[in-house]
N, C-alpha and C. Protein backbone atom coordinates (compact mmCIF):
# COMPACT_ATOMS: atom_id res chain seq x y z
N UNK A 1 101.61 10.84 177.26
CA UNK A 1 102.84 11.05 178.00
C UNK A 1 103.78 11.96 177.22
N UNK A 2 103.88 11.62 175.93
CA UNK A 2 104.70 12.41 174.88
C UNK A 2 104.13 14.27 175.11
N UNK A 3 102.95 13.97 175.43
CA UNK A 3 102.40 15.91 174.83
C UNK A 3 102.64 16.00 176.23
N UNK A 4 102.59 15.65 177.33
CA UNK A 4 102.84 16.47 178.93
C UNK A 4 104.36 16.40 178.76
N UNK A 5 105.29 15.75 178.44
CA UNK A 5 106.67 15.95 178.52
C UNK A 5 106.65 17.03 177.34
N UNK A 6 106.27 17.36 176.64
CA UNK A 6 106.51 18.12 175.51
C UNK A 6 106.03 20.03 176.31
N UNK A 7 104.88 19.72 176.76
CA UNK A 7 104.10 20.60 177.44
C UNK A 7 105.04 21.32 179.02
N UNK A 8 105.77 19.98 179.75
CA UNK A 8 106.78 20.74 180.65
C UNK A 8 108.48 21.57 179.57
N UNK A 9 108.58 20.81 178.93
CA UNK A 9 109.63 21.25 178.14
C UNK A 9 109.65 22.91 177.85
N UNK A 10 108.50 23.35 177.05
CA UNK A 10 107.87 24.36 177.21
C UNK A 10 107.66 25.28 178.20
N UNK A 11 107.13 24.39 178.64
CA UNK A 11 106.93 25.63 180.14
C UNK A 11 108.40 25.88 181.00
N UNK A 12 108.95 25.34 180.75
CA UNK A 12 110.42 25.39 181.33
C UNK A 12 111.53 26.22 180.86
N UNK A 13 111.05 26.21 179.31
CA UNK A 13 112.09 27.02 178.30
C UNK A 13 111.87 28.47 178.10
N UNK A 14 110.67 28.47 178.63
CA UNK A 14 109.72 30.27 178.53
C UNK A 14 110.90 30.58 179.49
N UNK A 15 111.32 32.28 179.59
CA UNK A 15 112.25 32.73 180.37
C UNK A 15 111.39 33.35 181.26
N UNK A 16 111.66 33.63 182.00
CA UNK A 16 110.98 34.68 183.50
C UNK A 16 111.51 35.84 183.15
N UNK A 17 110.81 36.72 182.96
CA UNK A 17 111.85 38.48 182.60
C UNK A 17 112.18 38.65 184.20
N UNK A 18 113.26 39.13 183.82
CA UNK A 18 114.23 39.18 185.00
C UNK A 18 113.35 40.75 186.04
N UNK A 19 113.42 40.86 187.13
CA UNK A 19 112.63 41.88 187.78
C UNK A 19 113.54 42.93 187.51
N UNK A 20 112.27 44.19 187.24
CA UNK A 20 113.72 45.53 187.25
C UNK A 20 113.77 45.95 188.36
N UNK A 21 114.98 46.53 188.38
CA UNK A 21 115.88 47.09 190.01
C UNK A 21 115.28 48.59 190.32
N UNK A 22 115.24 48.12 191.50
CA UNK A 22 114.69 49.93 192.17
C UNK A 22 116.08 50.44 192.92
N UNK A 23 116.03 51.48 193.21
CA UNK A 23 117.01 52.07 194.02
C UNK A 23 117.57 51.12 195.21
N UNK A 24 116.64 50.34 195.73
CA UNK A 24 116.59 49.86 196.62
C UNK A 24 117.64 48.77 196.33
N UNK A 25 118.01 48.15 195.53
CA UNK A 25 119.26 47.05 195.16
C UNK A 25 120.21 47.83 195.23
N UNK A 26 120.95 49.28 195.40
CA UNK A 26 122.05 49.28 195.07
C UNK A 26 122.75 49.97 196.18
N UNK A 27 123.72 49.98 196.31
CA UNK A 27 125.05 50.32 197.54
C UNK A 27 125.97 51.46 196.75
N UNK A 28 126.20 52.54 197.61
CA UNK A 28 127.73 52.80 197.30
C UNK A 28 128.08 53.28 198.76
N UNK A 29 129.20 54.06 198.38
CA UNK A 29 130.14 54.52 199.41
C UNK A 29 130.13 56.28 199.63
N UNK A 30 129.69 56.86 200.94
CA UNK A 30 129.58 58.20 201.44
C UNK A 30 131.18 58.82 201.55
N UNK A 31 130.99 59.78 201.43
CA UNK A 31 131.95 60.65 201.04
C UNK A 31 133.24 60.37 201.78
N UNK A 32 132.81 59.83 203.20
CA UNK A 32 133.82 59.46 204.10
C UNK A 32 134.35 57.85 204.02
N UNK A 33 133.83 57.06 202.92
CA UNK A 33 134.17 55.66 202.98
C UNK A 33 133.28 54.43 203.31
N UNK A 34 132.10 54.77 203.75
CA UNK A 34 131.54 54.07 204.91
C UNK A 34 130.77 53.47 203.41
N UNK A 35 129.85 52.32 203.42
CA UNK A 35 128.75 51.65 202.34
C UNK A 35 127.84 52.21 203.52
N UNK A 36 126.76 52.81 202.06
CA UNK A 36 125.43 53.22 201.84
C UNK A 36 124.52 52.45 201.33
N UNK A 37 123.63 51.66 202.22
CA UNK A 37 122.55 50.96 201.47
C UNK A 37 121.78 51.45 201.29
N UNK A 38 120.67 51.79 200.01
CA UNK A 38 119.72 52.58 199.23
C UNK A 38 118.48 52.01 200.13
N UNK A 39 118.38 50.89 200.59
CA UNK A 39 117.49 50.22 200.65
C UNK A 39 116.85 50.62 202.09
N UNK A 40 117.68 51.75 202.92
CA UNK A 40 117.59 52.25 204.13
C UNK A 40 116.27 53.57 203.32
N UNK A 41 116.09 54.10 202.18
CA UNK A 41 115.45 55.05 201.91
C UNK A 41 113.96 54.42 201.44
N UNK A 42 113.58 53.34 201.86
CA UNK A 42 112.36 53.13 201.80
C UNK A 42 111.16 53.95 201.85
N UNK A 43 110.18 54.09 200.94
CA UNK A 43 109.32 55.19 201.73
C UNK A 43 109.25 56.24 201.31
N UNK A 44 110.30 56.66 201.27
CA UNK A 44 110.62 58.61 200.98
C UNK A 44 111.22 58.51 199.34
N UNK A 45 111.22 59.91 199.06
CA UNK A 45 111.25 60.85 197.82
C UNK A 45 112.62 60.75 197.56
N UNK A 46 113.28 60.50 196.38
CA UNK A 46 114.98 60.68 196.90
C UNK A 46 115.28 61.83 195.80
N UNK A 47 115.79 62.70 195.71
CA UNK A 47 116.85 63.66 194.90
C UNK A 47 118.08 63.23 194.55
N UNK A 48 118.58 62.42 193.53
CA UNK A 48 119.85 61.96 192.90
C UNK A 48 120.64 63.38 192.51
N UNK A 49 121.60 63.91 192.50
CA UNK A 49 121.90 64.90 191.91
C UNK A 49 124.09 64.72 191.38
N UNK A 50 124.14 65.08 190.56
CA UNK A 50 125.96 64.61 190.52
C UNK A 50 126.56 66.35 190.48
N UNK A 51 127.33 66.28 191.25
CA UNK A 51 127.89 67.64 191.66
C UNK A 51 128.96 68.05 191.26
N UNK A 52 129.58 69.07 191.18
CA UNK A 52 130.93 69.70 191.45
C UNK A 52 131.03 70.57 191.70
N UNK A 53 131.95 71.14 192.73
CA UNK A 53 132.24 72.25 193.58
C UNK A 53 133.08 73.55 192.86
N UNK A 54 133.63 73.02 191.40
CA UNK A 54 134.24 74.27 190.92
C UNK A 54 133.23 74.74 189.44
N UNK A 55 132.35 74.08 189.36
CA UNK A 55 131.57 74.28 188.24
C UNK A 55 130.69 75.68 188.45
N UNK A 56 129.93 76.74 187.43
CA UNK A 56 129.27 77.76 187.08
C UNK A 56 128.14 77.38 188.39
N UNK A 57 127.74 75.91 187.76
CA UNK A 57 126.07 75.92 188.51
C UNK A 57 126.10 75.64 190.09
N UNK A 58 127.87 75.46 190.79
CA UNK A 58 127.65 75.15 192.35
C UNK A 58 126.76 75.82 192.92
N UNK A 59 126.96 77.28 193.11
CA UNK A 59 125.56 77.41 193.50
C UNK A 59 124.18 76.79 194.08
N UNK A 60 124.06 76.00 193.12
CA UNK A 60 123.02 75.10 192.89
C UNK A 60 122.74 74.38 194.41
N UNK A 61 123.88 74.26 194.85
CA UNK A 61 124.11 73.38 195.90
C UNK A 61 123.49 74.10 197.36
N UNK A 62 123.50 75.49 196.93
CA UNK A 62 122.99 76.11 198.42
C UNK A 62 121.16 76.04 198.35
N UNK A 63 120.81 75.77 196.95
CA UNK A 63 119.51 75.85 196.67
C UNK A 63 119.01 74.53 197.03
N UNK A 64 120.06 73.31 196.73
CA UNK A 64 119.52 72.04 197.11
C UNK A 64 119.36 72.22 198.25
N UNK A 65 120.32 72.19 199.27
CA UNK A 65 120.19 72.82 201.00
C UNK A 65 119.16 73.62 201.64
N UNK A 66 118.39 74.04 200.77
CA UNK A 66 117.27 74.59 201.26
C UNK A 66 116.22 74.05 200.84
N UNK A 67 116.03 73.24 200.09
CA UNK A 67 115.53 72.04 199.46
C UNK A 67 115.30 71.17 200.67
N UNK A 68 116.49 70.75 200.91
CA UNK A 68 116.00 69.95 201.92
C UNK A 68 116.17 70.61 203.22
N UNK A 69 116.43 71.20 203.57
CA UNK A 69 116.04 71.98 204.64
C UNK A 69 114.36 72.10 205.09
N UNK A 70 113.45 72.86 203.37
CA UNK A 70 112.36 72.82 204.03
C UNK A 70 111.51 70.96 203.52
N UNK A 71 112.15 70.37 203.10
CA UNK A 71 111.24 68.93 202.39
C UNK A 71 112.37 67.86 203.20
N UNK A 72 113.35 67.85 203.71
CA UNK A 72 114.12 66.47 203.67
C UNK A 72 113.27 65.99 205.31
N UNK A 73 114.04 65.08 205.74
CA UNK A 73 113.90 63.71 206.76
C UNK A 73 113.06 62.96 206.54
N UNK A 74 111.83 62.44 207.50
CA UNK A 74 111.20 60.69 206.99
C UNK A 74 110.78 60.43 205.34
N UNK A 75 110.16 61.73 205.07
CA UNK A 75 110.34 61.79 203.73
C UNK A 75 110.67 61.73 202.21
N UNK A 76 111.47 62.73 202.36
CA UNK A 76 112.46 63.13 201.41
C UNK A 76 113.83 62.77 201.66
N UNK A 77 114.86 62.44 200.81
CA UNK A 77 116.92 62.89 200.77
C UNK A 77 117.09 63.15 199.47
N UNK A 78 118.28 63.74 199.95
CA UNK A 78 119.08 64.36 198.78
C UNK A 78 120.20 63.54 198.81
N UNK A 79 121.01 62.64 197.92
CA UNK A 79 121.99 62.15 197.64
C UNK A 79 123.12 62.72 196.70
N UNK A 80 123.74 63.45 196.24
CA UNK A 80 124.68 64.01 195.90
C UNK A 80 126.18 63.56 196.06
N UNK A 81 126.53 62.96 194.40
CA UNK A 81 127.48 61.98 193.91
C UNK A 81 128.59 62.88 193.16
N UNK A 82 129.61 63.75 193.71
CA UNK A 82 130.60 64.42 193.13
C UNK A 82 131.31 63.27 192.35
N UNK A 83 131.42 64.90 190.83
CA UNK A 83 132.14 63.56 189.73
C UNK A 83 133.02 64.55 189.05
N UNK A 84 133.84 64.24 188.35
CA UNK A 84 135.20 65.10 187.86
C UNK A 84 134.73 64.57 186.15
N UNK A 85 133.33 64.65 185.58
CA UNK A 85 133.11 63.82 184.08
C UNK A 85 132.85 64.66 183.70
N UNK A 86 132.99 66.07 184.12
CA UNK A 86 132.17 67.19 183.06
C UNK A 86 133.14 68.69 183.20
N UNK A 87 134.02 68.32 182.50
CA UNK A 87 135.03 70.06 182.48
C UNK A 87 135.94 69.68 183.62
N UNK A 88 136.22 68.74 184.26
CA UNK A 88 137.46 68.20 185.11
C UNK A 88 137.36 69.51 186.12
N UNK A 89 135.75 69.96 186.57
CA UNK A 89 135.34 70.42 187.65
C UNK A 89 135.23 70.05 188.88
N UNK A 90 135.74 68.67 189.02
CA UNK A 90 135.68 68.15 190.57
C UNK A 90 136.96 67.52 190.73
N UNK A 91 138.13 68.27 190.69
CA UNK A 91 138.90 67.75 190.99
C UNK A 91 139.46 67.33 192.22
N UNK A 92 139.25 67.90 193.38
CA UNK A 92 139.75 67.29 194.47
C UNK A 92 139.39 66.21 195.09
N UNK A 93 139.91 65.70 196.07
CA UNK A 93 139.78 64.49 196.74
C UNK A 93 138.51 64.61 197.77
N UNK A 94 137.87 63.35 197.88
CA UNK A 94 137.02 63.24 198.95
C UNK A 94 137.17 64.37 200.00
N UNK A 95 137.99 64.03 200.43
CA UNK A 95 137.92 65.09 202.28
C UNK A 95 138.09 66.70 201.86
N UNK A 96 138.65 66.73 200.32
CA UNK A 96 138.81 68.36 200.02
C UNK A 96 137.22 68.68 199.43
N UNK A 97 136.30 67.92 199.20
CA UNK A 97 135.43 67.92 198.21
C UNK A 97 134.17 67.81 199.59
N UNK A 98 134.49 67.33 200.91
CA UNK A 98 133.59 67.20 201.79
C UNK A 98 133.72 68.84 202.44
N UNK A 99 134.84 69.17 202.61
CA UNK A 99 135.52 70.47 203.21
C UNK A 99 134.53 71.85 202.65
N UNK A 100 134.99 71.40 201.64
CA UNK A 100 134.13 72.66 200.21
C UNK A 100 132.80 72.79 200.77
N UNK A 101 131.93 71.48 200.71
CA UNK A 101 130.72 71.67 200.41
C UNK A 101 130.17 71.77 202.31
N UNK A 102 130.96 71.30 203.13
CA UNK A 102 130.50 71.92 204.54
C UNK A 102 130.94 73.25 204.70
N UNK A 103 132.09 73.96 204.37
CA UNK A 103 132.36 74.88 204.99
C UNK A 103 131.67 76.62 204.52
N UNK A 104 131.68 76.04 202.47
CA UNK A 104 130.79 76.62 201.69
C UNK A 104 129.83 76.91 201.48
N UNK A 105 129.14 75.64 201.25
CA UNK A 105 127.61 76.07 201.17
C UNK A 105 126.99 74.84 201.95
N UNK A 106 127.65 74.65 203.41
CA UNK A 106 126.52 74.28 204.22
C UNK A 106 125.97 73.08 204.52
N UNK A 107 126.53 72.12 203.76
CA UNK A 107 125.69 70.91 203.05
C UNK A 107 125.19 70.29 203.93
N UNK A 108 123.78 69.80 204.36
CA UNK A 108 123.79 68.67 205.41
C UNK A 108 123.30 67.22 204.89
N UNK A 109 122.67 67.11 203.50
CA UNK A 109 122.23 66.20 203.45
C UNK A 109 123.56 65.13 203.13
N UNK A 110 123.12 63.74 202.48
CA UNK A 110 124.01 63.13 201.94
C UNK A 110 125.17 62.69 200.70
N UNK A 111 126.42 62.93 201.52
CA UNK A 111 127.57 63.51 199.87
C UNK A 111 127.87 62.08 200.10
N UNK A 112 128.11 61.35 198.99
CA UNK A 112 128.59 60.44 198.54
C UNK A 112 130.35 59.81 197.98
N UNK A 113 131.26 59.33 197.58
CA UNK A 113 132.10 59.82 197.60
C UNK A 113 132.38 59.71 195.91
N UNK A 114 132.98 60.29 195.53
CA UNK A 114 133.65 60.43 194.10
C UNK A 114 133.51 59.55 192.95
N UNK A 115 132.52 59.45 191.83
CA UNK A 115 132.05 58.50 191.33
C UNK A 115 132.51 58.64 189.64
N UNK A 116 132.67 57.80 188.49
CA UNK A 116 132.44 57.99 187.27
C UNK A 116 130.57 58.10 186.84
N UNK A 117 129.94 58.48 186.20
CA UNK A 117 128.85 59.06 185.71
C UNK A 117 128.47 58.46 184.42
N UNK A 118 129.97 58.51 183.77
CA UNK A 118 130.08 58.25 182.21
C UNK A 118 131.24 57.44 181.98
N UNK A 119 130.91 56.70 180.66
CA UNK A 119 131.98 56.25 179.97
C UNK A 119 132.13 54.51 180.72
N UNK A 120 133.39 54.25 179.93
CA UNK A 120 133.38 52.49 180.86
C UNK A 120 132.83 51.85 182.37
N UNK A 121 133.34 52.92 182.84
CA UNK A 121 134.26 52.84 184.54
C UNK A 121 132.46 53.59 185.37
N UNK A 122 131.39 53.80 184.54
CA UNK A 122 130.82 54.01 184.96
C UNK A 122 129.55 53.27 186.43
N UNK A 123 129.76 53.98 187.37
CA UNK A 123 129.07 53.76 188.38
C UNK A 123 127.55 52.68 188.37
N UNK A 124 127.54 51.54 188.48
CA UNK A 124 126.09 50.77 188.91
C UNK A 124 124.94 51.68 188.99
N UNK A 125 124.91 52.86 190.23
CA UNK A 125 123.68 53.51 190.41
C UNK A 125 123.43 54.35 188.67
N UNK A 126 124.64 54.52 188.03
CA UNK A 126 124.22 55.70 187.01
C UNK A 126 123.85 55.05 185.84
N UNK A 127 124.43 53.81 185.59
CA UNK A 127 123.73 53.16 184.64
C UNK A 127 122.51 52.54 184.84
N UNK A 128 122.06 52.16 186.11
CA UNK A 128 120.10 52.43 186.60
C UNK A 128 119.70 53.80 186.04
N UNK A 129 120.30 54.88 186.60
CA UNK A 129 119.34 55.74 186.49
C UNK A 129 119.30 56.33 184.59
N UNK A 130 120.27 55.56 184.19
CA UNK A 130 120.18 56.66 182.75
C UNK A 130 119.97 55.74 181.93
N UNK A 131 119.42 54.39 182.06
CA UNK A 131 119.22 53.37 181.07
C UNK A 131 117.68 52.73 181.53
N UNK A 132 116.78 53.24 180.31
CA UNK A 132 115.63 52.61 180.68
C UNK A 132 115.29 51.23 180.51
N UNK A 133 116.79 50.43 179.96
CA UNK A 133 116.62 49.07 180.35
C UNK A 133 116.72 48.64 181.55
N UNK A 134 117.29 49.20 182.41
CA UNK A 134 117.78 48.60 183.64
C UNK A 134 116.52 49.55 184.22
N UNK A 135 116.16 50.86 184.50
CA UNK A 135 115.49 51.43 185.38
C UNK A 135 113.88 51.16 184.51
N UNK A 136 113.47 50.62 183.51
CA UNK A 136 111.79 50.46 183.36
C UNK A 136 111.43 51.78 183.01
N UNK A 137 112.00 52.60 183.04
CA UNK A 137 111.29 53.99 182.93
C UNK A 137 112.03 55.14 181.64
N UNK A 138 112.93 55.68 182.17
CA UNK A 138 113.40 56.08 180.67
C UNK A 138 114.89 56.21 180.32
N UNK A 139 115.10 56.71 179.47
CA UNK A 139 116.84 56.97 178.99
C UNK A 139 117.30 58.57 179.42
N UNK A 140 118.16 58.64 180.25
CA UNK A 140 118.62 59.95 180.19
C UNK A 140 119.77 60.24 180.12
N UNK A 141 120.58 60.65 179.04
CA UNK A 141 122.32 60.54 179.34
C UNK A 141 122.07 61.96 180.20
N UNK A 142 123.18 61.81 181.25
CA UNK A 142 123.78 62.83 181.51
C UNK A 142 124.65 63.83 180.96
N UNK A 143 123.94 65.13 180.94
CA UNK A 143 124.94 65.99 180.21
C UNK A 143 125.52 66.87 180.83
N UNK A 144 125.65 67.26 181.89
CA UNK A 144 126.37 67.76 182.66
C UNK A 144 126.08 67.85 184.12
N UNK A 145 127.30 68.32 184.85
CA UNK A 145 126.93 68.72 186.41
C UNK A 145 125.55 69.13 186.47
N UNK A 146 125.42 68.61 188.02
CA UNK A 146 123.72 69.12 188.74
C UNK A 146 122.56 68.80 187.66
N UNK A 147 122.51 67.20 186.74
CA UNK A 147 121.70 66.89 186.73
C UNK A 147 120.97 66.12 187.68
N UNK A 148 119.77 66.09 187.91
CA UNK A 148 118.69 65.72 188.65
C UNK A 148 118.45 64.47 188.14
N UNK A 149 117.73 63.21 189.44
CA UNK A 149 116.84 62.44 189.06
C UNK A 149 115.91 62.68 190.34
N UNK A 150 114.44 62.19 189.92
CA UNK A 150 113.54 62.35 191.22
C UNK A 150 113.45 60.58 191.07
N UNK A 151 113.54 59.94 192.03
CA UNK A 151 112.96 58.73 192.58
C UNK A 151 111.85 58.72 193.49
N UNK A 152 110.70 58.29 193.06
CA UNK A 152 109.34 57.80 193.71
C UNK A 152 109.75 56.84 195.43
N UNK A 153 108.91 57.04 195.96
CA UNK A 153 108.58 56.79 197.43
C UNK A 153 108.88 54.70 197.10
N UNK A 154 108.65 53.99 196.02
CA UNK A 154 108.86 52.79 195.80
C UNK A 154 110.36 52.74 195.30
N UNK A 155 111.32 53.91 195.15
CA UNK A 155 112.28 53.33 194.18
C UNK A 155 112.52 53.35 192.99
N UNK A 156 111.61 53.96 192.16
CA UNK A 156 111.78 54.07 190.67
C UNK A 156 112.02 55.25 190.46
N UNK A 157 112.43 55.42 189.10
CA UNK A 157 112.52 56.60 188.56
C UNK A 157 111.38 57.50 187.95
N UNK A 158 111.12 58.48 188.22
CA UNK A 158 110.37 59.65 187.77
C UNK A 158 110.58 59.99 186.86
N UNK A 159 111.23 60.76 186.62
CA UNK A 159 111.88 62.14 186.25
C UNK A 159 113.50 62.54 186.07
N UNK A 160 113.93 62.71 185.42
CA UNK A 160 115.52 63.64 185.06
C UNK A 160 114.93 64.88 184.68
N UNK A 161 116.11 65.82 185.60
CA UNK A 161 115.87 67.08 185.27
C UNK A 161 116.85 67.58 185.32
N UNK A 162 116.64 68.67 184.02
CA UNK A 162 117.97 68.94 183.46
C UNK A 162 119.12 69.94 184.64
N UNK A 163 120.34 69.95 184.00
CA UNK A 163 121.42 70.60 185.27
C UNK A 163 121.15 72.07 185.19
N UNK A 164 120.48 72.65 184.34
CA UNK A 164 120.32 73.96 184.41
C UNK A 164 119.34 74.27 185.18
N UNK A 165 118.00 73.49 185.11
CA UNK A 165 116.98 73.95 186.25
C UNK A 165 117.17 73.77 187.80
N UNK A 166 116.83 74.80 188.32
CA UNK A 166 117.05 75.11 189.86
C UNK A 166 116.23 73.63 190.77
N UNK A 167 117.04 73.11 191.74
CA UNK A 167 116.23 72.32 192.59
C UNK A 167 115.09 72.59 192.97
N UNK A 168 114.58 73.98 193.39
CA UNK A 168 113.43 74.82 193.78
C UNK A 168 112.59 75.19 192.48
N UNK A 169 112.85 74.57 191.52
CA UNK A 169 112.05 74.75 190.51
C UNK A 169 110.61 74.08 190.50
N UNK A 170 109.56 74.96 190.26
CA UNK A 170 108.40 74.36 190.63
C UNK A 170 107.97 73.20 190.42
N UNK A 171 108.46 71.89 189.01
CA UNK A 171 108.65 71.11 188.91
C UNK A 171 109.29 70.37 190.10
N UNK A 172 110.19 70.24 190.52
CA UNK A 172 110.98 69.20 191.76
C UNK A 172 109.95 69.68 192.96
N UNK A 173 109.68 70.85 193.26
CA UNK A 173 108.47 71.40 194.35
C UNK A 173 107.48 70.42 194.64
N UNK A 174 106.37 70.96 193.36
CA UNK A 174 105.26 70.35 193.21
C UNK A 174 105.46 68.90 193.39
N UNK A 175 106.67 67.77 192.82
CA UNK A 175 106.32 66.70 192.83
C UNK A 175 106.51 66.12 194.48
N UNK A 176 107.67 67.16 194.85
CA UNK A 176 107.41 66.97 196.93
C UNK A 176 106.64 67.01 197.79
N UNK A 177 105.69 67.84 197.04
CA UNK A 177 104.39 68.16 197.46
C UNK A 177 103.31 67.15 197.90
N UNK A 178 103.66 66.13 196.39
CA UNK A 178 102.25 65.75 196.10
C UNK A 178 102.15 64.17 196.91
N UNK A 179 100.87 63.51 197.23
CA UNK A 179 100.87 62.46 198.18
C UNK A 179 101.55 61.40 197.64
């Protein structure tokens, strides 16, 4: 009786590693206010990307747009999280920052609304994606605007790619490509 009470004790005290989080646990808020559940992107390829509209690399943004232009719907999205953490390049407000990127360069996929990236105050989704404790996969600080993450068809993380390489870079391509 002593070794089976000893034997549940044990088995009771072992911890369960806690499950890691896929994209699919987390929520925020679209550019206009509304909650975004991740968990609606089941299935498909996602493009994480953190933006700003007065930065060198905006640009970038007409290249994502064609990005998904020829790869987005059941598929693929592009999520794009404007942030003011890198050269106090995103400074305007939501509706000035939605304005920009429709009237500018076009945007159709999904803008998100105004997030921290870095530091305390930092965002739930960004500490998944840049901590390979929480995401299982790897560490990536963010170092500036229009860095990339690719998320797998399950929710995990792939890949970070850096803010200098083009969305259409054969890297982000090829992995849209592949089954």
């Amino acid at each position: 009786m002593k070794t089976l009470l000893v034997l549940v004790l044990v088995i009771l005290s072992v911890q369960v590693p806690a499950q890691k989080k896929t994209l699919y646990d987390f929520t925020a808020n679209t550019i206009d206010g509304a909650e975004y559940n991740f968990s609606g992107l089941k299935g498909r390829k996602v493009l994480i990307v953190n933006i700003a509209t007065e930065c060198s690399l905006a640009p970038q943004l007409r290249k994502l747009q064609e990005l998904y232009e020829e790869f987005g719907g059941d598929d693929f999205e592009i999520i794009a999280f404007p942030c003011n953490d890198f050269g106090k390049q995103e400074p305007g407000t939501n509706s000035e920052v939605k304005e920009k990127c429709s009237s500018k360069y076009e945007i159709t996929f999904q803008l998100m609304e105004k997030i921290k990236i870095k530091g305390d105050t930092i965002h739930p989704i960004y500490q998944w994606l840049t901590s390979s404790e929480e995401n299982g996969v790897l560490d990536a600080k963010v170092t500036w605007n229009y860095q990339k993450f690719m998320i797998d068809e399950n929710g995990e993380v792939v890949d970070a790619v850096a803010p200098i390489i083009s969305p259409k870079s054969n890297r982000i391509v090829e992995w849209l490509m592949e089954d």
